[in-house]
N, C-alpha and C. Protein backbone atom coordinates (compact mmCIF):
# COMPACT_ATOMS: atom_id res chain seq x y z
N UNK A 1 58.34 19.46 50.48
CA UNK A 1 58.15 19.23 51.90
C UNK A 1 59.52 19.19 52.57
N UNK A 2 59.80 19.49 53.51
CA UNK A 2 60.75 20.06 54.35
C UNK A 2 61.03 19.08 54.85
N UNK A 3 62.56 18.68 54.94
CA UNK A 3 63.20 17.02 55.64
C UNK A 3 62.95 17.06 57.20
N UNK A 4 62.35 15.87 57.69
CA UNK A 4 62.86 15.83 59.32
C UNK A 4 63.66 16.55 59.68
N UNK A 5 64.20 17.17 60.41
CA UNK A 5 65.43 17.45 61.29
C UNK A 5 66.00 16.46 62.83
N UNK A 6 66.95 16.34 62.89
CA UNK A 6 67.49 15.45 64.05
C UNK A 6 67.13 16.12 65.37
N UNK A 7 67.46 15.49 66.30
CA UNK A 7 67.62 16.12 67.56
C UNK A 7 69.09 17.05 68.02
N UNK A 8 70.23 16.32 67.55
CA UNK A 8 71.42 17.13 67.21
C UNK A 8 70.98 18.15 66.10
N UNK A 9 70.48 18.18 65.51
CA UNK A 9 70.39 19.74 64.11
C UNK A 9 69.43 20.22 65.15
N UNK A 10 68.18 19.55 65.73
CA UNK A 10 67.28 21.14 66.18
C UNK A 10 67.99 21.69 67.47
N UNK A 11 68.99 21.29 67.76
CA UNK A 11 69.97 21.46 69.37
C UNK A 11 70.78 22.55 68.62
N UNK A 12 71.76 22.67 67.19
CA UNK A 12 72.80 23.00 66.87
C UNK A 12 72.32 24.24 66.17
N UNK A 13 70.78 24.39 65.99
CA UNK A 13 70.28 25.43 65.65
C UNK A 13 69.93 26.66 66.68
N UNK A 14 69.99 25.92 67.62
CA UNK A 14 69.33 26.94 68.80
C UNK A 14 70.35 27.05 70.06
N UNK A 15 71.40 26.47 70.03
CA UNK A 15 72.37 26.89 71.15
C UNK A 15 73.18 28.06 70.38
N UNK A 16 73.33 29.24 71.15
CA UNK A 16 74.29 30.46 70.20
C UNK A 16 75.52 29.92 70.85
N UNK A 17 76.28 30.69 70.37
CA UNK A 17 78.24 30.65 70.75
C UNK A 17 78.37 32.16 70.50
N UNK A 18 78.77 32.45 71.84
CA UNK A 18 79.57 33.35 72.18
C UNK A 18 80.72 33.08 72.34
N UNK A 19 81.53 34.14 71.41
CA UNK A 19 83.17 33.79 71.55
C UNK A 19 83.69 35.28 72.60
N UNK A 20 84.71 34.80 72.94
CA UNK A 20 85.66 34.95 74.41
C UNK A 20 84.75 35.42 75.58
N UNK A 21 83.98 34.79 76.09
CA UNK A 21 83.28 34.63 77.21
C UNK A 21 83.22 33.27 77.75
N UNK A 22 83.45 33.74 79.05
CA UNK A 22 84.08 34.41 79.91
C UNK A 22 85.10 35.15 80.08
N UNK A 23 85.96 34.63 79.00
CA UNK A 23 87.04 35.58 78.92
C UNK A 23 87.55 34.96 77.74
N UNK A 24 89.06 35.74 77.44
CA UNK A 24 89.23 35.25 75.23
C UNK A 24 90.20 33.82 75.39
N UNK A 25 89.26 33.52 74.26
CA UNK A 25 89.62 32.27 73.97
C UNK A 25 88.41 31.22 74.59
N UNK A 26 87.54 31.32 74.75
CA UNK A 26 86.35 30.37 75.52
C UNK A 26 85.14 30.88 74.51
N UNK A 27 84.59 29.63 73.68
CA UNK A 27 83.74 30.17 72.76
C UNK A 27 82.31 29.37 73.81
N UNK A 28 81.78 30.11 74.43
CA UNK A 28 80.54 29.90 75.34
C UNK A 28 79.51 29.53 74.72
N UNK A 29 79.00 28.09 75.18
CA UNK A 29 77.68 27.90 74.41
C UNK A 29 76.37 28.25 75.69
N UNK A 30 75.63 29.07 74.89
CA UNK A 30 74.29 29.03 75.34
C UNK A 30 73.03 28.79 75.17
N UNK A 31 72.48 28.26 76.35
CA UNK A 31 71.38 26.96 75.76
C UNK A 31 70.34 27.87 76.33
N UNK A 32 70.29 29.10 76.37
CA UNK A 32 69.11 29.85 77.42
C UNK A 32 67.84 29.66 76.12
N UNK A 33 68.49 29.68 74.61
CA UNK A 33 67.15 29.23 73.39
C UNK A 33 66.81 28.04 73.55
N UNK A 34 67.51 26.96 73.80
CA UNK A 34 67.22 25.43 74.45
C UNK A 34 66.14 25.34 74.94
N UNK A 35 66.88 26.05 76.70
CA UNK A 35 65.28 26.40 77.56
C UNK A 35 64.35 26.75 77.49
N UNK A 36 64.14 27.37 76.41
CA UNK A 36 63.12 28.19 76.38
C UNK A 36 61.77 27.30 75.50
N UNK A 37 62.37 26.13 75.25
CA UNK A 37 61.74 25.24 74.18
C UNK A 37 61.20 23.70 74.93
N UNK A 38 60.79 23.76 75.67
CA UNK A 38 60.01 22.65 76.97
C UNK A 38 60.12 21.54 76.22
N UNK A 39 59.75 21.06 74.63
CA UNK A 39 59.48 19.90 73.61
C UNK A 39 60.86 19.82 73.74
N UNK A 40 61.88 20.81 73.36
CA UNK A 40 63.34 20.51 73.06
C UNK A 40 63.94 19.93 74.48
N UNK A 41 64.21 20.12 75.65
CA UNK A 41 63.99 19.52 77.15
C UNK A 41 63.78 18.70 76.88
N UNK A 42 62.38 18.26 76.85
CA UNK A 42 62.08 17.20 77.21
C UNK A 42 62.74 15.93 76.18
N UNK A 43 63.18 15.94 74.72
CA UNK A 43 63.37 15.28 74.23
C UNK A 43 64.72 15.20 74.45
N UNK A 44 65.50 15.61 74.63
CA UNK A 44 67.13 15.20 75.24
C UNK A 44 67.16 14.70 76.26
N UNK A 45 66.18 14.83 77.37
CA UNK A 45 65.71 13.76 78.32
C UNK A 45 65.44 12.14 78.20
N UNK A 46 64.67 11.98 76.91
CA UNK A 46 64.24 11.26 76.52
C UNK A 46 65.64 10.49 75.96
N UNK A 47 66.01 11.31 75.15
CA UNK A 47 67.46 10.43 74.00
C UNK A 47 68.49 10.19 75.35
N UNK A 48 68.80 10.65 76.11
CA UNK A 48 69.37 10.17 77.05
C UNK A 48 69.19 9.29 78.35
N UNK A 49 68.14 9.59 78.56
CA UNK A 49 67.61 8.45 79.03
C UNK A 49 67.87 6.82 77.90
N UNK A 50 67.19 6.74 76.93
CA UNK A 50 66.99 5.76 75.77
C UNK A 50 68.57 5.59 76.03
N UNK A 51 69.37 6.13 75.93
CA UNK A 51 70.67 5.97 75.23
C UNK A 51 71.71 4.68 76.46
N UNK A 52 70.86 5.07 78.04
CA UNK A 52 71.42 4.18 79.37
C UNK A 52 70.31 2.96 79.16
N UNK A 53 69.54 2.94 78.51
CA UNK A 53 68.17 1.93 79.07
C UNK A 53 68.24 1.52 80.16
N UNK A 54 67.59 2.49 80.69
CA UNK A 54 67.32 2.25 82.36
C UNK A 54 68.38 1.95 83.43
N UNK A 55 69.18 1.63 83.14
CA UNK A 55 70.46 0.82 83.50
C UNK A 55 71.34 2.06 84.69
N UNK A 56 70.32 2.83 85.22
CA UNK A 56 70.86 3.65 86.04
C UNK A 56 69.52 3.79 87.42
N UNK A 57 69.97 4.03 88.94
CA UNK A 57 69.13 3.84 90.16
C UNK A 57 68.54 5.58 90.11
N UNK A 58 69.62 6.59 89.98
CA UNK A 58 69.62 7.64 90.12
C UNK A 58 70.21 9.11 89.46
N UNK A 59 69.54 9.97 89.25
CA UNK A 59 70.38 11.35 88.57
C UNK A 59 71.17 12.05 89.34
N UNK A 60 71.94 12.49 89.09
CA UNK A 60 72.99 13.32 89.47
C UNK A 60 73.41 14.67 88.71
N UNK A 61 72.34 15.83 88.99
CA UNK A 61 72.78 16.90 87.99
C UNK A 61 73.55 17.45 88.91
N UNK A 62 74.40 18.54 87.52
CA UNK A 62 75.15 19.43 87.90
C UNK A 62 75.15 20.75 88.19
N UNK A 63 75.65 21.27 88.84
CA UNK A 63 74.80 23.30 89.23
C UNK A 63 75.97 23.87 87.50
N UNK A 64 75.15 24.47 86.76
CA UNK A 64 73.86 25.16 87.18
C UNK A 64 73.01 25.03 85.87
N UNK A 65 73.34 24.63 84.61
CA UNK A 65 72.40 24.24 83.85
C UNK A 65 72.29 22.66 83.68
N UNK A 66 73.23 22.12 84.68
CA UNK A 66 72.59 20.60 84.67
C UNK A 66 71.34 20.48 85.42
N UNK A 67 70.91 21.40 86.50
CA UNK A 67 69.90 21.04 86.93
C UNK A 67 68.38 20.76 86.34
N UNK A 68 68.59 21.46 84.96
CA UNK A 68 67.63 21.68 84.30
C UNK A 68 67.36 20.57 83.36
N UNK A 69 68.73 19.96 83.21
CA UNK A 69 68.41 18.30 82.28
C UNK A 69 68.04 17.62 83.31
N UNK A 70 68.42 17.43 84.37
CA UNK A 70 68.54 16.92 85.29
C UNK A 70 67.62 16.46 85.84
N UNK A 71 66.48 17.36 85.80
CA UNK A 71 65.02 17.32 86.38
C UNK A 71 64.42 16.57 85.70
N UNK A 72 64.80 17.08 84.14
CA UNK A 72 63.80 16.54 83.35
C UNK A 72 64.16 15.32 83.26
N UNK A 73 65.37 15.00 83.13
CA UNK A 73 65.70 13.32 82.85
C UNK A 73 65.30 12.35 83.80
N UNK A 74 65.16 12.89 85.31
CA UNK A 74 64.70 12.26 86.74
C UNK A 74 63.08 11.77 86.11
N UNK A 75 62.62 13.04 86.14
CA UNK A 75 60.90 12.40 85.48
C UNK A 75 60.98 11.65 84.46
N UNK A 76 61.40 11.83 83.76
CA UNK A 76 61.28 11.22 82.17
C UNK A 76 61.79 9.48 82.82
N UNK A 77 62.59 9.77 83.52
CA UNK A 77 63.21 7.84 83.48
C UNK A 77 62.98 7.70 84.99
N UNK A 78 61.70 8.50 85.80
CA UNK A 78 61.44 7.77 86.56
C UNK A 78 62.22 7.91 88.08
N UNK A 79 63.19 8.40 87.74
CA UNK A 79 64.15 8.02 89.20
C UNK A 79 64.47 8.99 89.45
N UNK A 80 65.06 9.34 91.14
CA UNK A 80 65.31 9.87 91.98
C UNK A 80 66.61 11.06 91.38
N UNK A 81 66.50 12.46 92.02
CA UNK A 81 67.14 13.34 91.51
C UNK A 81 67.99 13.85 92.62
N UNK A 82 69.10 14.21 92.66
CA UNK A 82 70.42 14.19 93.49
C UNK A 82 71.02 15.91 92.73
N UNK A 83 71.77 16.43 93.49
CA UNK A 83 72.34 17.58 92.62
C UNK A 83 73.40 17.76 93.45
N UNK A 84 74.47 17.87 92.80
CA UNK A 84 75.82 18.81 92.96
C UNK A 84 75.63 19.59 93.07
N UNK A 85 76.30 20.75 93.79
CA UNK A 85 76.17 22.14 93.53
C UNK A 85 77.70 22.81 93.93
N UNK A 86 77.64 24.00 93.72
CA UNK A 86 79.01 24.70 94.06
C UNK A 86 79.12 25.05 95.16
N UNK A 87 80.23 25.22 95.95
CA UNK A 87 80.46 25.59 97.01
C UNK A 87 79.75 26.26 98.00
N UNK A 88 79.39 26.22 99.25
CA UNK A 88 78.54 26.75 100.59
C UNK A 88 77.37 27.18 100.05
N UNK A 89 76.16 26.01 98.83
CA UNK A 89 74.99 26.07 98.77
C UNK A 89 74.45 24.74 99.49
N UNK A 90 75.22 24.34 100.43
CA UNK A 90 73.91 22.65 100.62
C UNK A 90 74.42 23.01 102.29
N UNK A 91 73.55 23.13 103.13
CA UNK A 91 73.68 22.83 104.96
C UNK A 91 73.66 21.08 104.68
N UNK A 92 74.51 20.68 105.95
CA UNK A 92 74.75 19.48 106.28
C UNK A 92 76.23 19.21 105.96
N UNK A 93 76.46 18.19 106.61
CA UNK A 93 77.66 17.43 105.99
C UNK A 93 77.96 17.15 104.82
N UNK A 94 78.59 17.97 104.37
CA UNK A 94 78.72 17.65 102.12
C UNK A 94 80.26 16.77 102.32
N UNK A 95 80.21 16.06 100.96
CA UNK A 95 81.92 15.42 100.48
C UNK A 95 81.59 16.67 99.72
N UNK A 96 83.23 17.20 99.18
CA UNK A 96 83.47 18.53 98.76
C UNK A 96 84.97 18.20 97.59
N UNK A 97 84.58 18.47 96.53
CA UNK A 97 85.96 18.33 95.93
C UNK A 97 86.44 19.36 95.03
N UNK A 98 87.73 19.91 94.98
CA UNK A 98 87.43 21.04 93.87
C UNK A 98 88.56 20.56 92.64
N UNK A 99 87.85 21.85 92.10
CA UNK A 99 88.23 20.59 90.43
C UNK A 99 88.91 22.17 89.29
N UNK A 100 89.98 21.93 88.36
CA UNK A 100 89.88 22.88 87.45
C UNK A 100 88.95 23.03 86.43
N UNK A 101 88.60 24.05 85.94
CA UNK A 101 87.57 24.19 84.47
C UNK A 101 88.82 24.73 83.85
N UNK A 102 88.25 24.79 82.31
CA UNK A 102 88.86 25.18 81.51
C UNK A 102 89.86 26.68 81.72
N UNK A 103 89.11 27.98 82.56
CA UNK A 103 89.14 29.14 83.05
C UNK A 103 89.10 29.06 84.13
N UNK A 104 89.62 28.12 85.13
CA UNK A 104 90.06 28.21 86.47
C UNK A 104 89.59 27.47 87.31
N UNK A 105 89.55 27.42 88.43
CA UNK A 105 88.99 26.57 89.58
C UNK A 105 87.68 27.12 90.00
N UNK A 106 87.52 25.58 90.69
CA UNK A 106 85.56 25.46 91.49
C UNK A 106 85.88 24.07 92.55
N UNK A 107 84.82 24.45 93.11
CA UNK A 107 84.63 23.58 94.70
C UNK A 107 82.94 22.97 93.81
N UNK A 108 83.03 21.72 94.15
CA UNK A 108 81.83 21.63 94.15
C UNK A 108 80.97 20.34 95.51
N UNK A 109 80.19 20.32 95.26
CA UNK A 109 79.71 20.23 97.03
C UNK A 109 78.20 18.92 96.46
N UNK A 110 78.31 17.74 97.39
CA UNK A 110 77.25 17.02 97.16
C UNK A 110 77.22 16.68 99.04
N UNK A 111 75.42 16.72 99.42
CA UNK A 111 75.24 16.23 100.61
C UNK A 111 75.80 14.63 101.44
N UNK A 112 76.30 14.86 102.05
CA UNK A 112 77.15 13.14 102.55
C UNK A 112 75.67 11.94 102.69
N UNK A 113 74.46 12.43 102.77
CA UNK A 113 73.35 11.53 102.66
C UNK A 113 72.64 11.52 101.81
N UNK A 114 73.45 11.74 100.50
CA UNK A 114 72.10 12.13 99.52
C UNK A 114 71.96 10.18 98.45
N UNK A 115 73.73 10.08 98.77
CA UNK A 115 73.30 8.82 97.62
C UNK A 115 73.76 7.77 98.38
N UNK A 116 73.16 6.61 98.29
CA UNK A 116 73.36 5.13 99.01
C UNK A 116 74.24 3.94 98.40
N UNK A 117 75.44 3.46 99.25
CA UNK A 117 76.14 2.70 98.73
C UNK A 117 75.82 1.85 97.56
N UNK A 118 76.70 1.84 96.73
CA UNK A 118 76.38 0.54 95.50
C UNK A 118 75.18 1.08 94.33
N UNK A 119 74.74 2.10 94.54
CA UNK A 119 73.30 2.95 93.83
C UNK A 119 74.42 3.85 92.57
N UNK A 120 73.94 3.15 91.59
CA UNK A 120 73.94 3.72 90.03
C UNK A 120 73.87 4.83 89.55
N UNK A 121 74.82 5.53 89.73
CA UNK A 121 74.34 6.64 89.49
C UNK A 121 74.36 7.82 87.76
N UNK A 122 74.01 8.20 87.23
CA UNK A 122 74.02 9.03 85.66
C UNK A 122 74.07 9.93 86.37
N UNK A 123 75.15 10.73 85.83
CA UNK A 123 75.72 12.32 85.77
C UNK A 123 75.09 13.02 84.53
N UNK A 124 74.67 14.39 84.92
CA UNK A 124 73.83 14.99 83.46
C UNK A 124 74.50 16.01 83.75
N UNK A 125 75.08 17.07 82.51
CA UNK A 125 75.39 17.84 82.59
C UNK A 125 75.33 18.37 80.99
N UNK A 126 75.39 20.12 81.04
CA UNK A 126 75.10 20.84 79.45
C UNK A 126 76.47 19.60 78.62
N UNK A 127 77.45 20.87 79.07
CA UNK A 127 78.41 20.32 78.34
C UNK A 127 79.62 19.70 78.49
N UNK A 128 80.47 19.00 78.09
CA UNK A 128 81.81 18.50 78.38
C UNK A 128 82.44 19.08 77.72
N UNK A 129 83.84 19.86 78.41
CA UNK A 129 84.80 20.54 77.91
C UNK A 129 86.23 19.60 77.95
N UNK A 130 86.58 20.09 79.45
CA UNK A 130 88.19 19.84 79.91
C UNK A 130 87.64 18.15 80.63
N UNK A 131 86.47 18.03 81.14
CA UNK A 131 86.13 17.03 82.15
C UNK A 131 86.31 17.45 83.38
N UNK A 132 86.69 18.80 83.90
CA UNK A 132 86.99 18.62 85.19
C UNK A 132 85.43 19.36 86.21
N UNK A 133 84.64 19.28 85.89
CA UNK A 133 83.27 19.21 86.63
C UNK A 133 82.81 17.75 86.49
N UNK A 134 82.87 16.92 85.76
CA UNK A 134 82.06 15.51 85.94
C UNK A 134 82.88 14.81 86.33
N UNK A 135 84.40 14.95 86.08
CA UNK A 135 85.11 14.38 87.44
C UNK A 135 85.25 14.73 88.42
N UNK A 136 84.96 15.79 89.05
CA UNK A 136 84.89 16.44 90.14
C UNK A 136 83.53 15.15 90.78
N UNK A 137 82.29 15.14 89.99
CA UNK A 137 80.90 14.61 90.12
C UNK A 137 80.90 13.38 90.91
N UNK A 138 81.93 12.71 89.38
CA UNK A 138 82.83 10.91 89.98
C UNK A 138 82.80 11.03 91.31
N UNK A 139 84.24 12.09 91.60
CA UNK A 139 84.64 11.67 92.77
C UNK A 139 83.58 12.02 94.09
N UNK A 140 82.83 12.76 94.07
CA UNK A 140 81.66 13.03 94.75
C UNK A 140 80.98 11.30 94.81
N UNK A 141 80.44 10.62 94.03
CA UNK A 141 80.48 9.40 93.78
C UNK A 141 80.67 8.87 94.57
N UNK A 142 81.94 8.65 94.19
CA UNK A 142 83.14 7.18 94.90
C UNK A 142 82.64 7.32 95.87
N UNK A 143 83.01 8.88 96.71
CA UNK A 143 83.39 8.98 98.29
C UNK A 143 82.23 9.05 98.68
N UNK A 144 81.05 8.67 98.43
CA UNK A 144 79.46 8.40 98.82
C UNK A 144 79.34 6.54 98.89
N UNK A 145 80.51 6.32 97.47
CA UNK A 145 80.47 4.49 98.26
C UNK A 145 79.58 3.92 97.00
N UNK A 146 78.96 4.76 95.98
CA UNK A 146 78.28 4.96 95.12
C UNK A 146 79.11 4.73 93.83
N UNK A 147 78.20 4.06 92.25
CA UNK A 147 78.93 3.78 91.36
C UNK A 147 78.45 5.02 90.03
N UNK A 148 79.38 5.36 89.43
CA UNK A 148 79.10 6.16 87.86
C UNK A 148 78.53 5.15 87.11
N UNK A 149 77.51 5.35 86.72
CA UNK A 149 76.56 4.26 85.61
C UNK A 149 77.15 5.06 84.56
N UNK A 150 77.12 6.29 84.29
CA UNK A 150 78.03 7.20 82.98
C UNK A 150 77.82 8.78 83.06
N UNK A 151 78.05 9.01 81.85
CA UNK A 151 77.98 10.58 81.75
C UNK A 151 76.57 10.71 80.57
N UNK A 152 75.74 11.85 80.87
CA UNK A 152 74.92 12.38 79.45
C UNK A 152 75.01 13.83 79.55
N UNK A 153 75.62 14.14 78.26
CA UNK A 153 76.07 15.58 77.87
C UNK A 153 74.96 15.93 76.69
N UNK A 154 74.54 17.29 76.89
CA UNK A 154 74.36 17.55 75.39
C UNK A 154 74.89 17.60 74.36
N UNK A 155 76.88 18.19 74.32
CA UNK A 155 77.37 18.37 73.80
C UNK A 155 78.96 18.36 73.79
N UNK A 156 79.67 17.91 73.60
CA UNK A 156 80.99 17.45 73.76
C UNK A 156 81.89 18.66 73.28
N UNK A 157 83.33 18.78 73.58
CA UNK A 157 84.47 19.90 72.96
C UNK A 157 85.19 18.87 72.81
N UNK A 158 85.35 17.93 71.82
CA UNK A 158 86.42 16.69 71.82
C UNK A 158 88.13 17.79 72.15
N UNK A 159 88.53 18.37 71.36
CA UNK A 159 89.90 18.88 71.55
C UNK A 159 90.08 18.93 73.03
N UNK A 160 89.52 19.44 73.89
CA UNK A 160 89.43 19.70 75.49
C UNK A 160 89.91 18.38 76.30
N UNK A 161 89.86 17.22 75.60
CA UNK A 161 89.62 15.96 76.04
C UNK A 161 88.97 15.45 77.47
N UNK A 162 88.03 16.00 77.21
CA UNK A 162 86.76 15.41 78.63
C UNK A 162 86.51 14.07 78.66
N UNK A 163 86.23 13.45 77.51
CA UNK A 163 85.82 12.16 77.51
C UNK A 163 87.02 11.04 77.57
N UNK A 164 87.76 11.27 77.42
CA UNK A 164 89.18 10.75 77.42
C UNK A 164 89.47 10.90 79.16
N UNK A 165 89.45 11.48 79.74
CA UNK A 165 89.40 12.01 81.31
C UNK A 165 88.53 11.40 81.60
N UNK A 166 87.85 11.14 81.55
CA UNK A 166 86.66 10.01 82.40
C UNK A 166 86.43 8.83 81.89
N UNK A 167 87.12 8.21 81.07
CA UNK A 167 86.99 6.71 80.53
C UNK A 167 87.67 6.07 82.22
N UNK A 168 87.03 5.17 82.21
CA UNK A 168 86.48 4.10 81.23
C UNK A 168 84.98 4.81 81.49
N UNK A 169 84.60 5.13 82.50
CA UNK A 169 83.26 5.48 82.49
C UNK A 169 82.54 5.55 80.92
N UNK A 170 81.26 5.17 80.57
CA UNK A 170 80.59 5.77 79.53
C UNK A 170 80.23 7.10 79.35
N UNK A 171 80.87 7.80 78.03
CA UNK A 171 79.70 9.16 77.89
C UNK A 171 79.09 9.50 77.10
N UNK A 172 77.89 9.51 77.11
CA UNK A 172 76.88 9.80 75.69
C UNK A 172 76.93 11.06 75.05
N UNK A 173 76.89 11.85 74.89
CA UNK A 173 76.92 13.46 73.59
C UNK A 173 75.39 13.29 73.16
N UNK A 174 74.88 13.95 73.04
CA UNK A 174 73.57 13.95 72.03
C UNK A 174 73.61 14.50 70.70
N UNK A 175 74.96 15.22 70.69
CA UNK A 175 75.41 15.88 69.57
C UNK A 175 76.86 15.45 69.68
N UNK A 176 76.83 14.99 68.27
CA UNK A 176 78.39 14.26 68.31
C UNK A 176 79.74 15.30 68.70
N UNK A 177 80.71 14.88 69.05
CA UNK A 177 81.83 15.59 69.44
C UNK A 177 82.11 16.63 68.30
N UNK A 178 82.58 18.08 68.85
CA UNK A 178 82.56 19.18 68.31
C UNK A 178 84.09 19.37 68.50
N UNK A 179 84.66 19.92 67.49
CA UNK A 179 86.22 20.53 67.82
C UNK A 179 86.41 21.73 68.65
């Protein structure tokens, strides 16, 4: 009979890596086999959620495959869903901050009424690389008046040092840090 498998092994089985994409030297993970698996969703929803116990008001995904944890983690734990997005996608008054990635710069854009002073907020996003999209997120945050309850990643690039860049904040991995 065939052993359990984890939630990190059935994740590490089904995200591919593409190496130099976007360009060389960037080994790209893609979770489009992830998606495609609604049970697999929903249960990284679940482990991340479990992992804050409750201990958060609101989600905060990220464009463009955070939106997709993002959703699910909003239902799964109940609470209210918020999204970042990239540059000149939200009408209204946005706070706007731009941030480096690993392969260059981004603007990213949250509505000035979306989150309410002192309100808790969890950042979801695929992955953590360099950190500079979920700090970009933070500071979207702050300047809302709003607090980081933490980070939930699927998957970490420890060498990149993302998580090191956003301490003290908490950040969960669902799959332990990867070199």
């Amino acid at each position: 009979m065939p052993q359990p498998t984890t939630l990190a092994d059935d994740l590490l089985n089904a995200i591919r890596i593409f190496p130099d994409f976007p360009q060389p030297g960037i080994q790209f993970k893609d979770f489009t086999p992830v998606f495609a698996q609604p049970q697999l969703v929903h249960r990284i929803a679940e482990h991340i959620s479990a992992a804050f116990g409750g201990q958060f008001d609101r989600v905060l995904a990220v464009e463009a495959r955070g939106f997709i944890l993002g959703t699910t983690l909003a239902a799964v734990a109940d609470r209210p869903l918020a999204l970042a997005r990239k540059e000149g996608k939200l009408p209204g008054p946005v706070f706007r901050t731009e941030y480096r990635l690993a392969y260059g710069t981004a603007t990213l854009e949250l509505q000035q009424d979306t989150l309410t002073p002192g309100e808790r907020v969890l950042v979801v996003d695929d992955v953590l690389a360099s950190g500079g999209t979920l700090a970009a997120a933070a500071a979207l945050i702050a300047e809302s008046r709003a607090q980081v309850a933490g980070f939930g990643v699927v998957t970490t690039i420890d060498r990149l040092g993302g998580t090191a860049r956003l301490a003290p904040a908490r950040v969960f991995s669902v799959i332990p840090e990867q070199a």
